[in-house]
Protein backbone atom coordinates (compact mmCIF):
# COMPACT_ATOMS: atom_id res chain seq x y z
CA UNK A 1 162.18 -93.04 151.69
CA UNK A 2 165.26 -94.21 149.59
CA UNK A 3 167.62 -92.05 151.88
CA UNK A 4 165.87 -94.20 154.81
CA UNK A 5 166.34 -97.13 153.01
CA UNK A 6 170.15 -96.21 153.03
CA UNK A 7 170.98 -95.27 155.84
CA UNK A 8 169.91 -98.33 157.35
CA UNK A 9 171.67 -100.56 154.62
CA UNK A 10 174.56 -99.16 154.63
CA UNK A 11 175.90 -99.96 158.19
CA UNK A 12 174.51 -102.91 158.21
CA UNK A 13 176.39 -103.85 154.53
CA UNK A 14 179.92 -102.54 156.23
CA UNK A 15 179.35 -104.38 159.47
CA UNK A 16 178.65 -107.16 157.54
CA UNK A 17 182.05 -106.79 155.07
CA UNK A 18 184.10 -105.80 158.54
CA UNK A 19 182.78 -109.21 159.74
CA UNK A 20 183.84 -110.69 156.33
CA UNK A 21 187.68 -109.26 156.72
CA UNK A 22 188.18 -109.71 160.22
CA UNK A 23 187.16 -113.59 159.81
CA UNK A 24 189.66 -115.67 161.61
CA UNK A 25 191.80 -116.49 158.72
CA UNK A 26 194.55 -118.53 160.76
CA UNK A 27 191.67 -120.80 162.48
CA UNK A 28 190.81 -124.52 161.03
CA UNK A 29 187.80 -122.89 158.92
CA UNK A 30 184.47 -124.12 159.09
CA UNK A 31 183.92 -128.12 158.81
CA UNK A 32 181.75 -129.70 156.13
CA UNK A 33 179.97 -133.44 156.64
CA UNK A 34 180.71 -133.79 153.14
CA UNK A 35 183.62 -132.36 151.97
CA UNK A 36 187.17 -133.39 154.14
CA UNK A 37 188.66 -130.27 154.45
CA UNK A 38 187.01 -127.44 156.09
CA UNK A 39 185.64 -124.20 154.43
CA UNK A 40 187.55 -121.25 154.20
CA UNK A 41 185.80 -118.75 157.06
CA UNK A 42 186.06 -115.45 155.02
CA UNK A 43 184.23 -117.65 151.82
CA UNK A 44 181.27 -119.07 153.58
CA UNK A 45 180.65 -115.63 155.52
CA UNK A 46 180.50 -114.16 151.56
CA UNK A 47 178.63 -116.75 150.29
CA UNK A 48 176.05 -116.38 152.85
CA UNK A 49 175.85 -112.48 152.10
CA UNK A 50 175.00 -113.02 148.59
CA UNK A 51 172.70 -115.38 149.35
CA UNK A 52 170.61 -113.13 151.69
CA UNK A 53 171.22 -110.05 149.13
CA UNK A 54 169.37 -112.99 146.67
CA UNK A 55 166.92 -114.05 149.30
CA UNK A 56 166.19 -110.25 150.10
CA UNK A 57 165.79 -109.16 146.34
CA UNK A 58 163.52 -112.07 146.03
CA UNK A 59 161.47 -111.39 148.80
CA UNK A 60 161.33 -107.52 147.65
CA UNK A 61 160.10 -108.94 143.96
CA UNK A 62 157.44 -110.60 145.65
CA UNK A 63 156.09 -108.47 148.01
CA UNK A 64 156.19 -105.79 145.06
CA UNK A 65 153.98 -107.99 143.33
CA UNK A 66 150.40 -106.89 144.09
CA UNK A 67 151.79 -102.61 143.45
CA UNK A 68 152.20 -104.58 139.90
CA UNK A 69 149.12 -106.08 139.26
CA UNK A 70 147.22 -102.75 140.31
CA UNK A 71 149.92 -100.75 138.30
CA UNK A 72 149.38 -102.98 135.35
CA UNK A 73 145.24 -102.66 136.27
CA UNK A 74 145.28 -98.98 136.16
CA UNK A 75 147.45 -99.13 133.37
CA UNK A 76 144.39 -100.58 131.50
CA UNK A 77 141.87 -98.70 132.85
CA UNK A 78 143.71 -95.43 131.62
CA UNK A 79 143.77 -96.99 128.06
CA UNK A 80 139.89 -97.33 128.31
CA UNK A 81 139.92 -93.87 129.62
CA UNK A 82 141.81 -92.08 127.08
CA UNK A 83 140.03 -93.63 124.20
CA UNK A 84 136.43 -92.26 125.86
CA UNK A 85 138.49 -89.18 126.55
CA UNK A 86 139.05 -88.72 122.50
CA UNK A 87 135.62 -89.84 121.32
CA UNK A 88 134.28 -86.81 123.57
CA UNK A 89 136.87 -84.20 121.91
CA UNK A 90 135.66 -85.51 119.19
CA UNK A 91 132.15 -84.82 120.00
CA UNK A 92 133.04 -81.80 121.62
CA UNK A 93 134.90 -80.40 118.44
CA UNK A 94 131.54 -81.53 116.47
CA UNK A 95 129.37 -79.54 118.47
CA UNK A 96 131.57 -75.94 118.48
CA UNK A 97 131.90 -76.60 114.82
CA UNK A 98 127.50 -76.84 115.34
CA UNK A 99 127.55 -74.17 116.86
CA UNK A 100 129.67 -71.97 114.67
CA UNK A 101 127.71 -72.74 111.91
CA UNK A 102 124.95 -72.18 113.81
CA UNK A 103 126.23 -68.57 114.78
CA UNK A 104 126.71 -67.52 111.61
CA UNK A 105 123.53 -68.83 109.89
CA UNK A 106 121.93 -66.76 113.13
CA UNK A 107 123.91 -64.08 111.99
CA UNK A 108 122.80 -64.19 108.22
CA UNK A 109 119.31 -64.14 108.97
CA UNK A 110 119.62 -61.31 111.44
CA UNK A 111 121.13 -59.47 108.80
CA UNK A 112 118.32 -60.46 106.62
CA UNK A 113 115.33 -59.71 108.46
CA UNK A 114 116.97 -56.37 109.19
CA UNK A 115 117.20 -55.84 105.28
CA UNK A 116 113.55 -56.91 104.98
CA UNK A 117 112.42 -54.92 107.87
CA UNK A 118 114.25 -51.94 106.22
CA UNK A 119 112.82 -52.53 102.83
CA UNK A 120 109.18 -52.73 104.38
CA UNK A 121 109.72 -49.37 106.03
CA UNK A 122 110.93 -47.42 103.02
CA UNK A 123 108.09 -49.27 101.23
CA UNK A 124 105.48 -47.93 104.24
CA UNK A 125 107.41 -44.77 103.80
CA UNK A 126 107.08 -44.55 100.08
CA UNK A 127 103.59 -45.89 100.42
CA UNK A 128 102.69 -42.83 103.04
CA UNK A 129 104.25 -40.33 100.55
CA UNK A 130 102.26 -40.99 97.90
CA UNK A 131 99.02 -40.97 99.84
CA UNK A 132 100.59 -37.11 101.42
CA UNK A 133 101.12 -36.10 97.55
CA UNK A 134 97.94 -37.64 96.44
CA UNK A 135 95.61 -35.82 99.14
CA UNK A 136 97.55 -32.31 98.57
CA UNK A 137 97.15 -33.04 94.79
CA UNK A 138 93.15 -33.47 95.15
């Protein structure tokens, strides 16, 4: 879009300085109701291209100024956004640290019911043994 915006200009710009240099500089100039002498042609065709670069810019700055507001809206909006944003990693971090702890406390008692479990077999084992040795021993 900036090339666009170029290409256009650009002629336009040199036509307007080839208008500028070409300016009949022999001529009487361009009369003024208040001031005696006439204008120089070449200054009042510059003056009058600044003043519609000015005008222009203006214009632009304007016309730019709603993109602004919403820029400066969304700009807010993304503040509000990224401050939710960390209370949830937050949260989130929380609950995986939860649910490590969890894990592992899982993991402990696995381990420990299997120890238990094991310890009430050998004790059924043991148990069974002695009633084997006690009925050959009768």
């Amino acid at each position: 879009m900036k090339f666009l915006h170029y290409l256009i200009v650009i002629p336009l710009l040199a036509v307007a300085v080839w208008a500028i240099y070409t300016a009949d500089p022999e001529g009487d100039g361009i009369p003024c109701m208040w001031y005696s002498k006439p204008f120089d042609t070449k200054l009042v065709l510059l003056i009058f291209l600044v003043y519609g670069y000015i005008i222009g810019r203006i214009g632009a700055w304007f016309g730019y100024s709603p993109l602004r507001r919403d820029l400066r809206r969304q700009k807010k909006a993304n503040k509000v956004l990224n401050k939710e944003q960390a209370k949830l990693n937050e949260t989130v971090s929380g609950l995986k640290q939860d649910i490590a702890g969890l894990q592992e406390k899982a993991q402990k008692e696995a381990q420990h019911i299997a120890e238990e479990e094991k310890k009430d077999i050998k004790a059924w084992w043991n148990g069974f043994k002695q009633k084997i040795t006690a009925k050959k021993g009768n």
